[in-house]
Protein backbone atom coordinates (compact mmCIF):
# COMPACT_ATOMS: atom_id res chain seq x y z
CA UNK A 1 0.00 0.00 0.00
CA UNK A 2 1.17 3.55 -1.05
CA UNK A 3 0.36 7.16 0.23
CA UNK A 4 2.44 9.00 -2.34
CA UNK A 5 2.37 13.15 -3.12
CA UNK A 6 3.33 13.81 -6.97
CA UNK A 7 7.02 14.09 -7.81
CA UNK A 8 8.08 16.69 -9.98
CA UNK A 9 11.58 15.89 -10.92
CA UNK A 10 13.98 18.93 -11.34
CA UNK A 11 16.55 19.36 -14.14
CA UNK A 12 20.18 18.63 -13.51
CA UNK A 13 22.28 21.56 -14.09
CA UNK A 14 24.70 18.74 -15.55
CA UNK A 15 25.41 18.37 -19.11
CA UNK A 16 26.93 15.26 -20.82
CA UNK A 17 28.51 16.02 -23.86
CA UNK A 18 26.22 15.62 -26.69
CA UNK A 19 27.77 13.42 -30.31
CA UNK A 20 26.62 12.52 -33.17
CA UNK A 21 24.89 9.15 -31.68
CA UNK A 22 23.17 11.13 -29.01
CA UNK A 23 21.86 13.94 -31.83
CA UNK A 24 20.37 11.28 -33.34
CA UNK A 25 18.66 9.54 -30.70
CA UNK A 26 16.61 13.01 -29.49
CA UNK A 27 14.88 11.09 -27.04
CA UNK A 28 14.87 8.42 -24.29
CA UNK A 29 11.69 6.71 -23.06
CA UNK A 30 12.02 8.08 -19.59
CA UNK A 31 10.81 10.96 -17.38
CA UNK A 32 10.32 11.45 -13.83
CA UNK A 33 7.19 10.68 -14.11
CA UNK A 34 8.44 7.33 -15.84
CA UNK A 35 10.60 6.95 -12.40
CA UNK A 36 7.47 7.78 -10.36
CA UNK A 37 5.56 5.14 -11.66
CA UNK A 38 8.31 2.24 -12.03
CA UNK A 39 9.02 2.97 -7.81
CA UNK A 40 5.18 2.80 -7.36
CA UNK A 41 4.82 -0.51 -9.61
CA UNK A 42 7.81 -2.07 -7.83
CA UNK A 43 6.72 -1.04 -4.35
CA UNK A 44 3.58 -3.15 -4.66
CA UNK A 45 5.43 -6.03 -3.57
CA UNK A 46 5.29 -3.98 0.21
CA UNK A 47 2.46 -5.07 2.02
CA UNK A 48 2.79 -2.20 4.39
CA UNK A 49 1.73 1.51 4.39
CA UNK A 50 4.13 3.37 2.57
CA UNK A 51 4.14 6.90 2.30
CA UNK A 52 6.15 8.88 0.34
CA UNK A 53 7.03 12.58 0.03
CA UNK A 54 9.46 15.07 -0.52
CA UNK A 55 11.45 16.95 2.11
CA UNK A 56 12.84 20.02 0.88
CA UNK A 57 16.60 20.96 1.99
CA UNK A 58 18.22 24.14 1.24
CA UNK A 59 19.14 25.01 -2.23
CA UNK A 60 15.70 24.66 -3.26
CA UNK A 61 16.40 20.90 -3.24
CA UNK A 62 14.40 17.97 -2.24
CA UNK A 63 14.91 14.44 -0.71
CA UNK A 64 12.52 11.53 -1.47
CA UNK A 65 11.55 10.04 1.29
CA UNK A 66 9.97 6.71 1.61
CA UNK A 67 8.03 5.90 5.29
CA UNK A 68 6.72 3.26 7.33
CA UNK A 69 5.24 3.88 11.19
CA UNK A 70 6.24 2.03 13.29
CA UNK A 71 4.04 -0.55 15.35
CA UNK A 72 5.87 0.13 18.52
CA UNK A 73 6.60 3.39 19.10
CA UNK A 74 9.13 2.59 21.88
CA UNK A 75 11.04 0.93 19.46
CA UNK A 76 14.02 3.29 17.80
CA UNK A 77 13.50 4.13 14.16
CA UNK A 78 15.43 2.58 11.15
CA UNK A 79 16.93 4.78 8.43
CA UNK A 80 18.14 2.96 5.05
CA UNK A 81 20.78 4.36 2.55
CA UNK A 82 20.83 2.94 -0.51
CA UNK A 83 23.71 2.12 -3.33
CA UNK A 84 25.22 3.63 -6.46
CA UNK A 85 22.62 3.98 -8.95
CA UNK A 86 19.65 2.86 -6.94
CA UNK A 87 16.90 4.20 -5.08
CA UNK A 88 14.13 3.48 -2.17
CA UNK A 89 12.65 0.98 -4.68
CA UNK A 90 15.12 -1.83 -4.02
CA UNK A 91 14.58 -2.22 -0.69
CA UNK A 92 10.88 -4.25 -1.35
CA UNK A 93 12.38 -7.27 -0.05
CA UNK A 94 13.69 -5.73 3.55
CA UNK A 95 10.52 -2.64 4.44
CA UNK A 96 8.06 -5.51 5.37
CA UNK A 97 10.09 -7.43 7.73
CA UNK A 98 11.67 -4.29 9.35
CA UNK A 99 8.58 -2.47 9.52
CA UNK A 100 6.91 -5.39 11.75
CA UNK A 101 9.72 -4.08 14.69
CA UNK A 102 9.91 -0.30 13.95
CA UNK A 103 9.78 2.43 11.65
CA UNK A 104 11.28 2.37 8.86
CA UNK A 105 12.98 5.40 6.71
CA UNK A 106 14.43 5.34 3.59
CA UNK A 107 15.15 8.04 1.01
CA UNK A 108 16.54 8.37 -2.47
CA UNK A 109 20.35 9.60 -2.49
CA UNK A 110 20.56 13.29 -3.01
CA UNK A 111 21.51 13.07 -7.01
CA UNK A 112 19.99 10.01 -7.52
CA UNK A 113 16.21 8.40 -7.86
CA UNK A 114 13.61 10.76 -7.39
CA UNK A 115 15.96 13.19 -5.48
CA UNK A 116 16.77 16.72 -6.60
CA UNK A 117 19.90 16.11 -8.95
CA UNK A 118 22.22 19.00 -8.35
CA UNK A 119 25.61 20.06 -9.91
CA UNK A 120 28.40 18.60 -7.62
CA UNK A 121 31.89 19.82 -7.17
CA UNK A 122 34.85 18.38 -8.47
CA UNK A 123 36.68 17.96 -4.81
CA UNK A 124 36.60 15.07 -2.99
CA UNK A 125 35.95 16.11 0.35
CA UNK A 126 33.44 18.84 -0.68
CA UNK A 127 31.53 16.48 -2.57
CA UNK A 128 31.54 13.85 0.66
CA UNK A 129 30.57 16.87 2.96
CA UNK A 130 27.67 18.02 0.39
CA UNK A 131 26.28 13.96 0.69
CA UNK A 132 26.53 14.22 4.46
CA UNK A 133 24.77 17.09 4.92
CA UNK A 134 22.00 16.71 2.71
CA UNK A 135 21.32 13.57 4.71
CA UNK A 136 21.38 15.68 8.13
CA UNK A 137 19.03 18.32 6.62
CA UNK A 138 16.57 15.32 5.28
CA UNK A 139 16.87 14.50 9.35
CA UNK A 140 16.39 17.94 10.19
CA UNK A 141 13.18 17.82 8.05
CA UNK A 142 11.86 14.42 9.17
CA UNK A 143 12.16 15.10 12.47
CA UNK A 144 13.98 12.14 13.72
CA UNK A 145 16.48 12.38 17.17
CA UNK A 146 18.13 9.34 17.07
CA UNK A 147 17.83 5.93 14.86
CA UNK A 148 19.66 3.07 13.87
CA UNK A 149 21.70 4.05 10.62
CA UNK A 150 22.03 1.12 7.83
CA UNK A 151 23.51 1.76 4.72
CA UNK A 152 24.50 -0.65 1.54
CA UNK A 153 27.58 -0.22 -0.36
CA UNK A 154 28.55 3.42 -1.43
CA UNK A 155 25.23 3.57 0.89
CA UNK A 156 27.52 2.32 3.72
CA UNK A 157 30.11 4.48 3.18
CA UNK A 158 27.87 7.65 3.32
CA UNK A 159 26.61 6.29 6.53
CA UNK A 160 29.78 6.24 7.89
CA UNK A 161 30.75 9.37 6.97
CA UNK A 162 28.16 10.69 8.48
CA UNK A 163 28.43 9.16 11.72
CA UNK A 164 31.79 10.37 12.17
CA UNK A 165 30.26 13.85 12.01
CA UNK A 166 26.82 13.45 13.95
CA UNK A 167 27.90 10.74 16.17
CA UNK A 168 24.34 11.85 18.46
CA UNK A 169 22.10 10.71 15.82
CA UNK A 170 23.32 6.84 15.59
CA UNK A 171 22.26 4.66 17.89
CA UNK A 172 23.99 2.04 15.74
CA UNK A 173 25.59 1.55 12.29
CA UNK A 174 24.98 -1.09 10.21
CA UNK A 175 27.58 -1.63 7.31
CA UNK A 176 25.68 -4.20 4.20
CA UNK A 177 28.72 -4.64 2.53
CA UNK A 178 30.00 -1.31 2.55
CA UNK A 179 32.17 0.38 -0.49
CA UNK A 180 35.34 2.39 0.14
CA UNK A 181 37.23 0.63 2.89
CA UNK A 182 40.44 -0.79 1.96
CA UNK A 183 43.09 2.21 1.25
CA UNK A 184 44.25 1.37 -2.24
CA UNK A 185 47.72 -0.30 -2.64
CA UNK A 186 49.47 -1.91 -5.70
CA UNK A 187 48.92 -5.07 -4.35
CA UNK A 188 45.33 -4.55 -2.90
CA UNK A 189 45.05 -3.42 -6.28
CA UNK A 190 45.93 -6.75 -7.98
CA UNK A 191 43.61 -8.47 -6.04
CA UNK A 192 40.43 -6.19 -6.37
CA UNK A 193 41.48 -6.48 -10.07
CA UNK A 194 41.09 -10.40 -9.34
CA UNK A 195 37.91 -10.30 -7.53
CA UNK A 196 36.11 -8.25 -10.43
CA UNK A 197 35.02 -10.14 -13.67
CA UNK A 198 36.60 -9.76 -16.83
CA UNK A 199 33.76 -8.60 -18.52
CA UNK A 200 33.34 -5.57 -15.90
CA UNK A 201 36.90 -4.69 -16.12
CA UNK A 202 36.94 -3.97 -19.69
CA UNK A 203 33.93 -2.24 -19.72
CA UNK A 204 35.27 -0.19 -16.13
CA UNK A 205 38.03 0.60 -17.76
CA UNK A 206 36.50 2.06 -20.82
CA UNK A 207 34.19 4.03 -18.28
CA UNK A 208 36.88 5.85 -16.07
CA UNK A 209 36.11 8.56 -19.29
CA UNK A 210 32.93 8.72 -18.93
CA UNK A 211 29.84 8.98 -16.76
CA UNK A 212 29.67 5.08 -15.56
CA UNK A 213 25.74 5.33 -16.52
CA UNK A 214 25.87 7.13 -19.44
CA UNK A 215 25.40 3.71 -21.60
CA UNK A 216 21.80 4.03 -20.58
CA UNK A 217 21.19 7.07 -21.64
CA UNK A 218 23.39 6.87 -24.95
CA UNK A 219 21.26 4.06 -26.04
CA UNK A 220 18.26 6.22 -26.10
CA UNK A 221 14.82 4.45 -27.18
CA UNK A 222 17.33 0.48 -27.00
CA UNK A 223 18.12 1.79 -23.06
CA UNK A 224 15.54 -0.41 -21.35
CA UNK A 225 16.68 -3.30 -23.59
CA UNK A 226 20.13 -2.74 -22.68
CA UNK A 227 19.91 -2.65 -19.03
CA UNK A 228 17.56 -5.63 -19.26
CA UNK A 229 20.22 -8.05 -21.20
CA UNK A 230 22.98 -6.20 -18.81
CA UNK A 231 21.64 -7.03 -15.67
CA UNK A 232 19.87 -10.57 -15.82
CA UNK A 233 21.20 -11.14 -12.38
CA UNK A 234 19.57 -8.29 -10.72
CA UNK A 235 16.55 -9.30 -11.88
CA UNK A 236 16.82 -13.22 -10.74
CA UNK A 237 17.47 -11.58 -7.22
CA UNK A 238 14.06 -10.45 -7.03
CA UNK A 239 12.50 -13.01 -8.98
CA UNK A 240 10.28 -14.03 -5.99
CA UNK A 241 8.30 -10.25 -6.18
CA UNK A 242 8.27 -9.77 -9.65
CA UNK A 243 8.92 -12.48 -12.69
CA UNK A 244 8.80 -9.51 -15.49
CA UNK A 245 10.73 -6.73 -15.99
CA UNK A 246 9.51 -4.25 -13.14
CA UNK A 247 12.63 -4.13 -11.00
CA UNK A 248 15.16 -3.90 -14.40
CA UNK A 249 12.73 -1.03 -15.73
CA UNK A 250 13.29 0.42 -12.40
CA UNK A 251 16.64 0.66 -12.68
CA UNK A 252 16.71 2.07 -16.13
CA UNK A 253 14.26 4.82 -15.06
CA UNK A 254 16.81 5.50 -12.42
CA UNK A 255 20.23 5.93 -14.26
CA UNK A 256 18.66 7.48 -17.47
CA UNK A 257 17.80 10.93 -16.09
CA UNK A 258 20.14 13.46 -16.25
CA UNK A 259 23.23 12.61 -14.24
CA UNK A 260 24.15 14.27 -10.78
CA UNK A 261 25.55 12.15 -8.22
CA UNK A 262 27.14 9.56 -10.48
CA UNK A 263 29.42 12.56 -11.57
CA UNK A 264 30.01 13.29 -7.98
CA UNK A 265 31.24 9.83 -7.08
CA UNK A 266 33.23 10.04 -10.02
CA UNK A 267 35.53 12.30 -7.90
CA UNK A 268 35.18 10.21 -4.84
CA UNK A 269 36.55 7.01 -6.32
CA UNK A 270 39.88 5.84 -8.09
CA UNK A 271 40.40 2.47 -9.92
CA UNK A 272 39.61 -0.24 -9.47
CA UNK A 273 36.58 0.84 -6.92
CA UNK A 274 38.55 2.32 -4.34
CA UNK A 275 37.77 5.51 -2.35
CA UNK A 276 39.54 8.29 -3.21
CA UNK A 277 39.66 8.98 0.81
CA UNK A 278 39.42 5.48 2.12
CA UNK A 279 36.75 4.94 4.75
CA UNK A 280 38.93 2.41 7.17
CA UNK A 281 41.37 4.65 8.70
CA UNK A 282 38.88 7.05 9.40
CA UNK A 283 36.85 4.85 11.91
CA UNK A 284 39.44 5.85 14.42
CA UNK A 285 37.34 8.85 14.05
CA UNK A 286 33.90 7.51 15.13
CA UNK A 287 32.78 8.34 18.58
CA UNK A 288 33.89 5.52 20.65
CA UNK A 289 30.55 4.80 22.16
CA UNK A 290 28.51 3.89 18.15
CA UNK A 291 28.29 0.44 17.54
CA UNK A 292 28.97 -1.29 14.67
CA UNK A 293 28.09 -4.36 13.06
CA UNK A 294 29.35 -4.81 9.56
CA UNK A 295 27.21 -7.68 7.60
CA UNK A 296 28.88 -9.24 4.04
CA UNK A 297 27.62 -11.22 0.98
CA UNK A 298 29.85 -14.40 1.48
CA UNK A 299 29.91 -14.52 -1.92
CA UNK A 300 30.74 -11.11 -2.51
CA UNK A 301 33.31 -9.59 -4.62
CA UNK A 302 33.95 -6.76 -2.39
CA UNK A 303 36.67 -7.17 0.15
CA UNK A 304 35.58 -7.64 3.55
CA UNK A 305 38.72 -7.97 5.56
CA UNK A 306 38.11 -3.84 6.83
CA UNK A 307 34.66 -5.25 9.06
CA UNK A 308 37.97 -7.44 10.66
CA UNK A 309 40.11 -4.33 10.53
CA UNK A 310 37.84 -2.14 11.99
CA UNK A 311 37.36 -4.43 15.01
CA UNK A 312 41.05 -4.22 15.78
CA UNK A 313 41.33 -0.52 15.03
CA UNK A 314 38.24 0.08 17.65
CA UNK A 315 39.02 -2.39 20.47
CA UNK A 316 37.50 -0.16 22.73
CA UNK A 317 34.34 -0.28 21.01
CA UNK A 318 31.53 -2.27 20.12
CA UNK A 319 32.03 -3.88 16.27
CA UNK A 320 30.74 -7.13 14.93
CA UNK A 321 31.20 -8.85 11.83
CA UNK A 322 28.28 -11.12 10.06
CA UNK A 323 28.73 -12.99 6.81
CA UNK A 324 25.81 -14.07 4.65
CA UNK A 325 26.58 -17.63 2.94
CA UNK A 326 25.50 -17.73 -0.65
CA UNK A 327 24.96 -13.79 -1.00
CA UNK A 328 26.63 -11.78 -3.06
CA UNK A 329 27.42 -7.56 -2.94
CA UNK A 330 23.24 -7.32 -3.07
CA UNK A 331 23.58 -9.23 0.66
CA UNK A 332 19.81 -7.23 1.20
CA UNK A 333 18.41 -9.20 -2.29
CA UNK A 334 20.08 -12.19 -2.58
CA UNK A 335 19.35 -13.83 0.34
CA UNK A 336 16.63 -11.22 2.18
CA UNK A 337 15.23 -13.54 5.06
CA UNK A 338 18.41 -14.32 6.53
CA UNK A 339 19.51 -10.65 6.11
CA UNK A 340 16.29 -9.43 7.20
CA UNK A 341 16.59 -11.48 10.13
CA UNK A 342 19.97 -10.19 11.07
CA UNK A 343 19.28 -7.01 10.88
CA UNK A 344 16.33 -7.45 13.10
CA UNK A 345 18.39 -8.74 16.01
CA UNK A 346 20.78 -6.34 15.95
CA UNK A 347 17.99 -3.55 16.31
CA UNK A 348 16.19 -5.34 18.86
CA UNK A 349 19.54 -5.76 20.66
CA UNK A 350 20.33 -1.34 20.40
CA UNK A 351 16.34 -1.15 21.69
CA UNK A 352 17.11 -3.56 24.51
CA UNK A 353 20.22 -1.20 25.30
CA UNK A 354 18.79 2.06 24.71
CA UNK A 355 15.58 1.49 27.12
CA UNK A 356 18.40 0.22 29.71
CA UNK A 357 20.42 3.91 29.24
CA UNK A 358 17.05 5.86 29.35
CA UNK A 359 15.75 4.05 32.45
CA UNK A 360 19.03 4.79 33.91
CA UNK A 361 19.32 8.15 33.13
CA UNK A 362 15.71 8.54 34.88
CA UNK A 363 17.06 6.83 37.67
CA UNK A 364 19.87 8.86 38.20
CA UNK A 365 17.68 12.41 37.81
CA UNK A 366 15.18 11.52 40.28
């Protein structure tokens, strides 16, 4: 079920380069209101309330924001960031099961889904600290004090980046096989290099030049096609929900408007999917008192020796380390019940704690 107000997507003040190919194909078979109704078709598959709105930040931009109440309102709220290129959408498999425990919050990455899609900088760090603060404005304008923090892949390592700078907010962060760990190394390159298949390193490589989504939108009317022969594997992940295209056309409708934050992490990463300023020594950082637990695809081609890492750099801290068997990077899709279930005792755990500190601190002020 869906409460949804009508998005009106606004223009990025990005331009790709315009050739010969894309003068001839005028026209893609997308829109935001395309993107509107591919979320609402794949968001079906929820079987709780969903709303969804806009919360205006400053700039005269907006965050999407997807919503479920919570059933418990003792229970501390959940907030979900999602990965490069996606958007509230793919979490269909995880709202459900969450939602049963607590409130649930998710919202398209400023830049990407239905989210205003600004002109970034070219600096690293400026374009990190323009990500972070959009997502403490959207919390500003949702009104939330303090939540548990999960975030997916380049997801994870906004969430982390954030918690270093409003440690307050996070009662706990979750890590789904976060992006942007490892510092980069000749040799950590070789491996990476290892890990990734040969068909993504040619066409990475060919990328670096280029927007990494700008296939979908160079293809013009054969896009949906494309990403629908590209990504068979995404779609057998949520084969359960959907058997058709839905999710896939989700996807396209996604990465074919006018680029904004997949510029951004352009600046943020280096070959071959490092971070530019690698998230792992920077967790010395993190408030001593935020939890951690770090959950990986077993199968996953991203490294996840930093959730072992991180454990030794914060030995006065709380950090734990789940692995998924048979999941790969998409830990959330591939195999949802047992993540799902994870992540549901490790909330339950920070509610169990966080009723303990407030009785406490009542205790001690009386």
């Amino acid at each position: 079920m869906t409460d949804v107000s009508v998005p009106q997507q606004e223009q990025s003040s990005s331009r790709e380069p315009r050739c010969r190919l894309g003068r001839r194909l005028k026209w893609r078979p997308t829109s935001s209101a395309h993107l509107a109704a591919a979320e609402t078709r794949v968001l079906q598959h929820v079987k709780s309330k969903v709303e969804r709105f806009y919360i205006p930040i400053s700039n005269n931009r907006r965050v999407w924001t997807l919503k479920v109440d919570s059933p418990n309102p003792e229970a501390l709220p959940i907030v979900l960031i999602h990965g490069f290129g996606a958007g509230v959408g793919f979490w269909l498999l995880n709202i459900d099961a969450l939602a049963k425990h607590r409130a649930v919050y998710a919202f398209d990455v400023l830049g990407f889904g239905q989210s205003s899609r600004p002109k970034f900088g070219t600096d690293a760090d400026a374009v990190e600290e323009t990500f972070v603060n959009s997502i403490e404005e959207w919390r500003e304008g949702v009104g939330l004090e303090k939540f548990i923090l999960l975030g997916h892949s380049f997801g994870g390592f906004l969430a982390s980046s954030y918690s270093i700078k409003h440690p307050d907010r996070v009662k706990h962060l979750i890590l789904a096989d976060p992006w942007g760990f490892p510092e980069r190394t000749e040799e950590a390159a070789e491996e990476q290099r290892a890990r990734i298949p040969v068909w993504m390193r040619a066409i990475g490589s060919i990328l670096l030049r280029f927007n990494p989504l700008s296939p979908f939108r160079a293809a013009g009317p054969w896009g949906p096609k494309l990403v629908r022969r590209a990504r068979p594997d995404l779609q057998a992940k949520f084969v359960d929900a959907f058997e058709d295209f839905t999710v896939i056309d989700y996807l396209y409708h996604c990465n074919a408007q006018p680029p904004s934050a997949e510029v951004a992490f352009s600046h943020l990463q280096i070959p071959y999917g490092f971070a530019r300023n690698a998230m792992l020594p920077r967790m010395t950082q993190l408030r001593e008192d935020v939890p951690i637990t770090f959950i990986f695809g077993g199968d996953s081609w991203m490294d996840s020796r930093p959730g072992k890492q991180t454990k030794v750099l914060r030995e006065e801290s709380y950090v734990d380390v789940m692995y998924i068997p048979e999941a790969g990077h998409h830990v959330y899709a591939d195999q949802p019940d047992k993540f799902n279930r994870k992540v549901v005792w490790v909330c339950n755990n920070v509610d169990r704690a966080h009723q303990s500190e407030t009785m406490q601190t009542m205790e001690t002020s009386i």
